[in-house]
N, C-alpha and C. Protein backbone atom coordinates (compact mmCIF):
# COMPACT_ATOMS: atom_id res chain seq x y z
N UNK A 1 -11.88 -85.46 -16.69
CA UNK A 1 -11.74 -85.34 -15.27
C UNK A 1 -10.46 -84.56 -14.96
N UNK A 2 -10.55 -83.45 -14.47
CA UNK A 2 -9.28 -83.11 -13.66
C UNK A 2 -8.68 -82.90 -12.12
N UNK A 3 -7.54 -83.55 -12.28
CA UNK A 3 -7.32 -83.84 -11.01
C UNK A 3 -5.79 -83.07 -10.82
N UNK A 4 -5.28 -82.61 -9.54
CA UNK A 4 -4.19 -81.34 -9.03
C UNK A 4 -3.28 -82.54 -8.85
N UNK A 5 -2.05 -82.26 -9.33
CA UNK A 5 -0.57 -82.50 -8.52
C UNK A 5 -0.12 -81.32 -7.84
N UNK A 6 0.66 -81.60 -7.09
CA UNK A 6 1.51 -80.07 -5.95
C UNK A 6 2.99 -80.75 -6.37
N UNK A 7 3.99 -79.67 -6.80
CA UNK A 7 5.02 -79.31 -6.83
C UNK A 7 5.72 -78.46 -5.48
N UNK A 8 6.80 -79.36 -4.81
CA UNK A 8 7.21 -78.59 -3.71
C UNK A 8 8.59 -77.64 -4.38
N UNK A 9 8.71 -76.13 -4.28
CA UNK A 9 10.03 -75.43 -4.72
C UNK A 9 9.77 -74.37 -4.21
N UNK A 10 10.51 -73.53 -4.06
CA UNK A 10 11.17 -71.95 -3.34
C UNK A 10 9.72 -71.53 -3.08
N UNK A 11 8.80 -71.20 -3.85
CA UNK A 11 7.68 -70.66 -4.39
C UNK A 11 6.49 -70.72 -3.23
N UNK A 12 6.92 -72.33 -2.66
CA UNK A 12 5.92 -72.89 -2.05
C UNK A 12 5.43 -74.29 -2.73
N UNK A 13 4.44 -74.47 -2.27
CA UNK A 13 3.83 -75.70 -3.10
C UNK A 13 2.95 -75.12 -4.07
N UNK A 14 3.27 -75.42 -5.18
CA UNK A 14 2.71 -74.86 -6.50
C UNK A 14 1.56 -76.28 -7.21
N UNK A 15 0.35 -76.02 -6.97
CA UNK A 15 -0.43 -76.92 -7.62
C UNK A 15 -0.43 -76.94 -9.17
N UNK A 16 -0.47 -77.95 -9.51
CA UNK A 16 -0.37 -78.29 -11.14
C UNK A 16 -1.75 -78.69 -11.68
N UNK A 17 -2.98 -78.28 -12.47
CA UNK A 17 -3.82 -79.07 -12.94
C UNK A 17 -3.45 -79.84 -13.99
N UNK A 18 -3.75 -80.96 -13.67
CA UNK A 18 -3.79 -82.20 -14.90
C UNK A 18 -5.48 -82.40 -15.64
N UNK A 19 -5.20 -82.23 -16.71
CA UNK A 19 -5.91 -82.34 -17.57
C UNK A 19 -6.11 -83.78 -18.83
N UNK A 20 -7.10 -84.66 -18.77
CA UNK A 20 -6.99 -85.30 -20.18
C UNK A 20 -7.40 -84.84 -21.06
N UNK A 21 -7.41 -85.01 -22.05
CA UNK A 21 -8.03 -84.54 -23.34
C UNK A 21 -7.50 -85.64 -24.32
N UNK A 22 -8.76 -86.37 -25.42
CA UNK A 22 -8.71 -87.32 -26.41
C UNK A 22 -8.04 -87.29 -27.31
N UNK A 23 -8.00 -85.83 -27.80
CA UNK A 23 -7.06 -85.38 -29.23
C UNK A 23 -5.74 -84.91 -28.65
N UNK A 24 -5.02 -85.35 -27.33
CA UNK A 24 -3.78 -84.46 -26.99
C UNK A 24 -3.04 -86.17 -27.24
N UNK A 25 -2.01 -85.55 -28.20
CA UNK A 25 -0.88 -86.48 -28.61
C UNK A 25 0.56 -86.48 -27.56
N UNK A 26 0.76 -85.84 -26.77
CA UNK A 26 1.74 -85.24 -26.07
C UNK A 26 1.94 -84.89 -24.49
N UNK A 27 2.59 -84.59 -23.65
CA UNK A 27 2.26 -83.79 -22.50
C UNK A 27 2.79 -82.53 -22.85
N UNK A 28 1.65 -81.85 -21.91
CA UNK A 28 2.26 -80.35 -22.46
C UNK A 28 1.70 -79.80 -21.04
N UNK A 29 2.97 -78.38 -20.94
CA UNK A 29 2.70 -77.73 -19.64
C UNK A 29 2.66 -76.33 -19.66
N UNK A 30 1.61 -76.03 -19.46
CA UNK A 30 1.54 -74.19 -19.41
C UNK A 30 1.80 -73.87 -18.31
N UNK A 31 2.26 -72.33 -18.32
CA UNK A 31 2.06 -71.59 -17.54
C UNK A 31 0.98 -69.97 -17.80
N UNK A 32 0.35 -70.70 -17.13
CA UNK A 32 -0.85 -69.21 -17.36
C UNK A 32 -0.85 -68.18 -16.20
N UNK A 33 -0.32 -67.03 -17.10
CA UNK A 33 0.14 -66.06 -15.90
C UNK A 33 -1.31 -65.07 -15.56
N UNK A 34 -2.32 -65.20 -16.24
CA UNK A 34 -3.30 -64.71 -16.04
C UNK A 34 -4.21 -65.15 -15.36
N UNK A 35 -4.08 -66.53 -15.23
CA UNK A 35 -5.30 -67.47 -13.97
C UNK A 35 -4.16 -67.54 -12.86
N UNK A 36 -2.49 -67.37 -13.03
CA UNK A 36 -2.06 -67.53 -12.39
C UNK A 36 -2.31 -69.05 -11.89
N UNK A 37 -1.69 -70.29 -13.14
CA UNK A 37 -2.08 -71.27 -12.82
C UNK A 37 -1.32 -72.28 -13.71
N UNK A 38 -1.06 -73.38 -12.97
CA UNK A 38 -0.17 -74.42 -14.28
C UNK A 38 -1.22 -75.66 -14.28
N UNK A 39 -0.80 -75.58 -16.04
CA UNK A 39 -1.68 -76.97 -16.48
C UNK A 39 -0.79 -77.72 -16.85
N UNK A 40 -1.03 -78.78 -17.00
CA UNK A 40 -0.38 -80.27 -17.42
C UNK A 40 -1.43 -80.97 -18.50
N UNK A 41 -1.38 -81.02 -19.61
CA UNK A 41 -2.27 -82.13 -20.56
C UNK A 41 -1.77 -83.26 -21.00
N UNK A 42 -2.76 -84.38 -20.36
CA UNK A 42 -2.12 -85.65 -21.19
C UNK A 42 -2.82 -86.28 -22.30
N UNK A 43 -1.90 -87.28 -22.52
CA UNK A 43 -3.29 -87.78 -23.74
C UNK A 43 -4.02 -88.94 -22.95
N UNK A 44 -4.85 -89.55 -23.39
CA UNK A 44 -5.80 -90.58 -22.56
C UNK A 44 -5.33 -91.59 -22.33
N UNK A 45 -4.09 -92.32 -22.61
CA UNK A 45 -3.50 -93.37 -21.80
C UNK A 45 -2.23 -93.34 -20.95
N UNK A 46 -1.66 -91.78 -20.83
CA UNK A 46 -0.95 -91.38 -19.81
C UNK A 46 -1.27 -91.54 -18.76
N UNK A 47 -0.64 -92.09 -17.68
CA UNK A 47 -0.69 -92.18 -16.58
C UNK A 47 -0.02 -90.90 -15.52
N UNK A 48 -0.80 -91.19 -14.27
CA UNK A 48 -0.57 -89.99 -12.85
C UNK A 48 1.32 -90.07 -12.97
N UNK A 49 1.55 -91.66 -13.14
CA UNK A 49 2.96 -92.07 -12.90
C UNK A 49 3.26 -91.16 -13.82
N UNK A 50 3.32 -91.18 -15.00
CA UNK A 50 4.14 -90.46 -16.07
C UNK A 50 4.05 -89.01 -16.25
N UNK A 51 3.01 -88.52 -15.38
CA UNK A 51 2.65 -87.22 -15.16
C UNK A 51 3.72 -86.68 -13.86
N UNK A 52 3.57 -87.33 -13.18
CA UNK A 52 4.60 -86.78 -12.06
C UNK A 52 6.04 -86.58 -12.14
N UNK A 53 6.18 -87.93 -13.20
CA UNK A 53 7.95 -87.87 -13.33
C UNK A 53 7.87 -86.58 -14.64
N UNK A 54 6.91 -86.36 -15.35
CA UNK A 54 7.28 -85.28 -16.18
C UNK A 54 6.74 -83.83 -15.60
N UNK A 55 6.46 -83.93 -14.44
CA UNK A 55 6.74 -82.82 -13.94
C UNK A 55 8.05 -82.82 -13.07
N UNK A 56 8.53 -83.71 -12.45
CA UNK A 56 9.69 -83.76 -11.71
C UNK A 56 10.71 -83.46 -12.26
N UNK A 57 11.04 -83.45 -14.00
CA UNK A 57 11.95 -83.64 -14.86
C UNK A 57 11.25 -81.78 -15.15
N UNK A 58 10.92 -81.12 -15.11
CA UNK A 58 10.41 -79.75 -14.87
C UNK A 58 10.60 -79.13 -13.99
N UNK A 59 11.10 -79.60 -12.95
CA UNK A 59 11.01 -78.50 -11.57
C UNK A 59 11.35 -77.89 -11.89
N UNK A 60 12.79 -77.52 -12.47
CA UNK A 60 12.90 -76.23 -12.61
C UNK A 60 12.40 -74.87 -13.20
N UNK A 61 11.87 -75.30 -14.23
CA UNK A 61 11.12 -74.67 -15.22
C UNK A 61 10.03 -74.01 -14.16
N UNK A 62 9.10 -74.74 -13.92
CA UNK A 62 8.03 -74.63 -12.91
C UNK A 62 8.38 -73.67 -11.93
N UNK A 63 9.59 -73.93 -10.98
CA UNK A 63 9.87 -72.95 -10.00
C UNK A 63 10.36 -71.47 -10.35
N UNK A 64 10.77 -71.31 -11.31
CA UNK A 64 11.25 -70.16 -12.47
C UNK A 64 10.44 -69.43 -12.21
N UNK A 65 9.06 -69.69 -12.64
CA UNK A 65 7.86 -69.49 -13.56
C UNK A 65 6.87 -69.19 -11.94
N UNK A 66 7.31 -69.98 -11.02
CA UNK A 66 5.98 -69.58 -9.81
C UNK A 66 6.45 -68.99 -8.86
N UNK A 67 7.59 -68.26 -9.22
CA UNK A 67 8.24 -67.11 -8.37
C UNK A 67 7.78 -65.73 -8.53
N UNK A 68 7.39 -64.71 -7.46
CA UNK A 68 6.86 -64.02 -7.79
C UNK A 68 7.15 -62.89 -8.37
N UNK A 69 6.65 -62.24 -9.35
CA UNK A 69 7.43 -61.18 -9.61
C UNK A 69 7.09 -60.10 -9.48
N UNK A 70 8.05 -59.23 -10.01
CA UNK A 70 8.30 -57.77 -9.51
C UNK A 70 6.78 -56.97 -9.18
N UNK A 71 6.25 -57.14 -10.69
CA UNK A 71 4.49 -56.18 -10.85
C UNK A 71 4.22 -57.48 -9.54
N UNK A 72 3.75 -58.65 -9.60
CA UNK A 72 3.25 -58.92 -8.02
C UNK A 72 3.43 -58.39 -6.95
N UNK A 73 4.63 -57.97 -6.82
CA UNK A 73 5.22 -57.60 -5.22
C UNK A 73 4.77 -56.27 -5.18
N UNK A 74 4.84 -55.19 -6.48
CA UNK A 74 3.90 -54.33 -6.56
C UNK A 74 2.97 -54.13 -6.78
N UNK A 75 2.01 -54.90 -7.07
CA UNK A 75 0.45 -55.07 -7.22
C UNK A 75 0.01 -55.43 -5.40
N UNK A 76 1.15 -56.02 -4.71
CA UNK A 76 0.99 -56.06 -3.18
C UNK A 76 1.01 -54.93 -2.38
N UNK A 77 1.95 -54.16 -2.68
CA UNK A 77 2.51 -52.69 -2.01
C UNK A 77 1.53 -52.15 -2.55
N UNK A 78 0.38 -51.80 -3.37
CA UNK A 78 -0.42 -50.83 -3.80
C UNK A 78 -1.79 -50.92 -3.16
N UNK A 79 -1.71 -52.72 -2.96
CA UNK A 79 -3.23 -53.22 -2.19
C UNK A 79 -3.06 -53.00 -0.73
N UNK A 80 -1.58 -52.49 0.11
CA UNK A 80 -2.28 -52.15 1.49
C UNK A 80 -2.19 -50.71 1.54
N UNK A 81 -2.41 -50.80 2.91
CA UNK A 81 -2.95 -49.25 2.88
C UNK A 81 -1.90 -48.30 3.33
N UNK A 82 -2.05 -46.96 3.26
CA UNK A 82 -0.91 -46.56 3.60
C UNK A 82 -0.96 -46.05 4.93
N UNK A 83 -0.07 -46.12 5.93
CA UNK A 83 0.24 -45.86 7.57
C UNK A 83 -0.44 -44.14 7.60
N UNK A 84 -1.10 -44.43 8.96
CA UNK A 84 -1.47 -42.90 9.32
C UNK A 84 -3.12 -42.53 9.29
């Protein structure tokens, strides 16, 4: 089952998917710059509680990471149109 946390930082509110999975020994947190998307995996007796404080103990990392960058801001300037 997966279910979203939201992270509030500079960025905006940055949704987090949480993920279980049976064989995950650990939490672990990506950042996927290609779905443009953060995951969170727990193992199956982690709790939402222990998920939140280990993202809270991340903000920063997280807000780093969901700031936009440069090729974004130019992948923006290329998608409008030009005046005239």
């Amino acid at each position: 089952m997966t279910q979203t946390l939201t992270i509030e930082c500079a960025a905006g509110a940055v949704p987090v998917r949480v993920l279980r999975r049976a064989n995950a020994r650990r939490l672990r947190l990506v950042a996927d710059p290609v779905r443009r998307e953060f995951r969170l995996t727990l193992p199956p007796r982690a709790t939402l509680g222990t998920a939140r404080a280990f993202l809270d103990d991340h903000h920063g990392w997280i807000a780093e990471r969901a700031q936009p960058s440069r090729a974004d801001a130019l992948r923006a300037r290329l998608r409008d149109p030009l005046p005239g």
